[in-house]
Protein backbone atom coordinates (compact mmCIF):
# COMPACT_ATOMS: atom_id res chain seq x y z
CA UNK A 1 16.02 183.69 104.13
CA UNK A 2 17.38 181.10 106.15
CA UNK A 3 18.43 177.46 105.66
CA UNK A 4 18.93 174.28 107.40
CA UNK A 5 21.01 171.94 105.34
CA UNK A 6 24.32 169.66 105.52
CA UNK A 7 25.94 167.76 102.72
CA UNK A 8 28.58 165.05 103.37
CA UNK A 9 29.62 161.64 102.92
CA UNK A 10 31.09 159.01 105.11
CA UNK A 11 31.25 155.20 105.93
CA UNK A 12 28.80 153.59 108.09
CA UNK A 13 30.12 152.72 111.74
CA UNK A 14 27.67 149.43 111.82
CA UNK A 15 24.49 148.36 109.95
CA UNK A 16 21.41 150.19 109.72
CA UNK A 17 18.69 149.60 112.30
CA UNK A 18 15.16 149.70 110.49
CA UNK A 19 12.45 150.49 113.21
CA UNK A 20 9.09 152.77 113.87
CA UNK A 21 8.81 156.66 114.48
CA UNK A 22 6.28 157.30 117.09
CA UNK A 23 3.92 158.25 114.49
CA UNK A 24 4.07 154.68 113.05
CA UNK A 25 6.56 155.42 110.26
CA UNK A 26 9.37 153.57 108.63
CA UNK A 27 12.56 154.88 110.13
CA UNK A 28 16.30 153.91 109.45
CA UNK A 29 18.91 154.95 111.63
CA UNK A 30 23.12 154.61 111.40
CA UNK A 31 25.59 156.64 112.09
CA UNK A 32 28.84 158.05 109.51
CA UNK A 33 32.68 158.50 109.95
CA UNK A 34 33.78 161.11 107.92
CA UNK A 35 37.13 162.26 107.89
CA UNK A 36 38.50 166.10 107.64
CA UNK A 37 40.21 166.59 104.28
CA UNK A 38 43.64 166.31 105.78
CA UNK A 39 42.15 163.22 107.51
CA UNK A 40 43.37 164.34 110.97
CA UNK A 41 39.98 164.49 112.45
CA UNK A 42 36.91 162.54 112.38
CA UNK A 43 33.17 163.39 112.60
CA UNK A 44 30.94 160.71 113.85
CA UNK A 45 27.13 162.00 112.74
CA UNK A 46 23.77 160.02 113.17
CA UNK A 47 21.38 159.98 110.10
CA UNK A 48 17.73 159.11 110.17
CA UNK A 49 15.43 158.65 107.11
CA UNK A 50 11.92 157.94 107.07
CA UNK A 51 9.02 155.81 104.53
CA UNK A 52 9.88 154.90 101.38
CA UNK A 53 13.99 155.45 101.18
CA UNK A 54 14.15 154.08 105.06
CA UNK A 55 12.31 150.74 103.72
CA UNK A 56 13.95 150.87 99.80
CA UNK A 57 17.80 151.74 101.87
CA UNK A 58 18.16 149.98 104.85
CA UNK A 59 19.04 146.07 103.55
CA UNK A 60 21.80 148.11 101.78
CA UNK A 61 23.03 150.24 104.61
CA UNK A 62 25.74 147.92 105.82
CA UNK A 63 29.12 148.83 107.60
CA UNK A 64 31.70 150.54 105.62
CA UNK A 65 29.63 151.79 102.80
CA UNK A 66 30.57 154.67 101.86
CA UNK A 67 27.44 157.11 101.87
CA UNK A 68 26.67 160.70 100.83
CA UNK A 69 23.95 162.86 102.37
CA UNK A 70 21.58 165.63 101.67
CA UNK A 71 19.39 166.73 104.52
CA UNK A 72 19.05 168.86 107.86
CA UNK A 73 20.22 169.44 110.81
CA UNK A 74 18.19 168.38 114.25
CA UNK A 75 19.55 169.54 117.39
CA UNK A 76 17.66 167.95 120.55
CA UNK A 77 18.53 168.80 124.32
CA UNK A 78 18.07 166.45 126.61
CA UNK A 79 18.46 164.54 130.43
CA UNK A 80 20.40 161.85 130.31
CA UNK A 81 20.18 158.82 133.30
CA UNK A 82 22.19 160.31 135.64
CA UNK A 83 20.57 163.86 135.01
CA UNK A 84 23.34 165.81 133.00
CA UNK A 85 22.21 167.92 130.37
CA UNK A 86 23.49 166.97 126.79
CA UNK A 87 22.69 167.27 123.34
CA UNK A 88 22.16 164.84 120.15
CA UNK A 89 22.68 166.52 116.55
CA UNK A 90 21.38 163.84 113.58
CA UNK A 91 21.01 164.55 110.09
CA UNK A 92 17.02 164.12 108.79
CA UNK A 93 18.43 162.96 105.56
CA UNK A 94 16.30 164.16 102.57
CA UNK A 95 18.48 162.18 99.98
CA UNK A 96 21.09 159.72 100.37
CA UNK A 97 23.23 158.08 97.36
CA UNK A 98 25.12 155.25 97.96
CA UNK A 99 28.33 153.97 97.22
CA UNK A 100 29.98 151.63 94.53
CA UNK A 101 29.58 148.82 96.38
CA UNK A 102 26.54 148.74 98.03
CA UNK A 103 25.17 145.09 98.15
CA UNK A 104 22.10 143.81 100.39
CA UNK A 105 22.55 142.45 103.91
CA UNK A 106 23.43 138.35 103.69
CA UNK A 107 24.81 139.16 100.23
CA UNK A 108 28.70 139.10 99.62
């Protein structure tokens, strides 16, 4: 059997963008900071949800909430603008539960 999944947590690096998949559906995207448990290392990671929990999430996906995520790993290759070959790795998050503090954006 095999398996695609990650589990972590982190804070978000700015607010969530709420846009369109190609396919016309609801998409959220941010990106984490998580720390290494001796905190001497840090792991940026882009998440992307889709329908429901990207509309539902996103006016509560602000910087510095803390986050964790359930989902899998995508792994693209691609050109960039000067023609280098690189890589993106996001998490397709399946489920996402967020933080104590978590307040809509414009709210304080």
């Amino acid at each position: 059997m095999n398996l695609n999944c990650w589990i972590g947590s982190g804070r978000l690096t700015r607010d969530a963008e709420l846009g369109q998949s190609r396919k016309g559906t609801s998409m959220s995207k941010f990106r984490i900071a998580s720390n290494g448990r001796r905190d001497d290392e840090t792991l940026f990671m882009n998440v992307l949800c889709f329908g429901k929990m990207a509309e539902s999430l996103n006016e509560f996906l602000v910087k510095g909430l803390l986050v964790e995520i359930q989902g899998k790993l995508k792994v693209d290759d691609f050109e960039d603008a000067e023609g280098n070959q690189r890589t993106s790795i996001c998490v397709m998050a399946d489920e996402i539960v967020l933080g104590p503090t978590a307040t809509p954006k414009g709210e304080t």
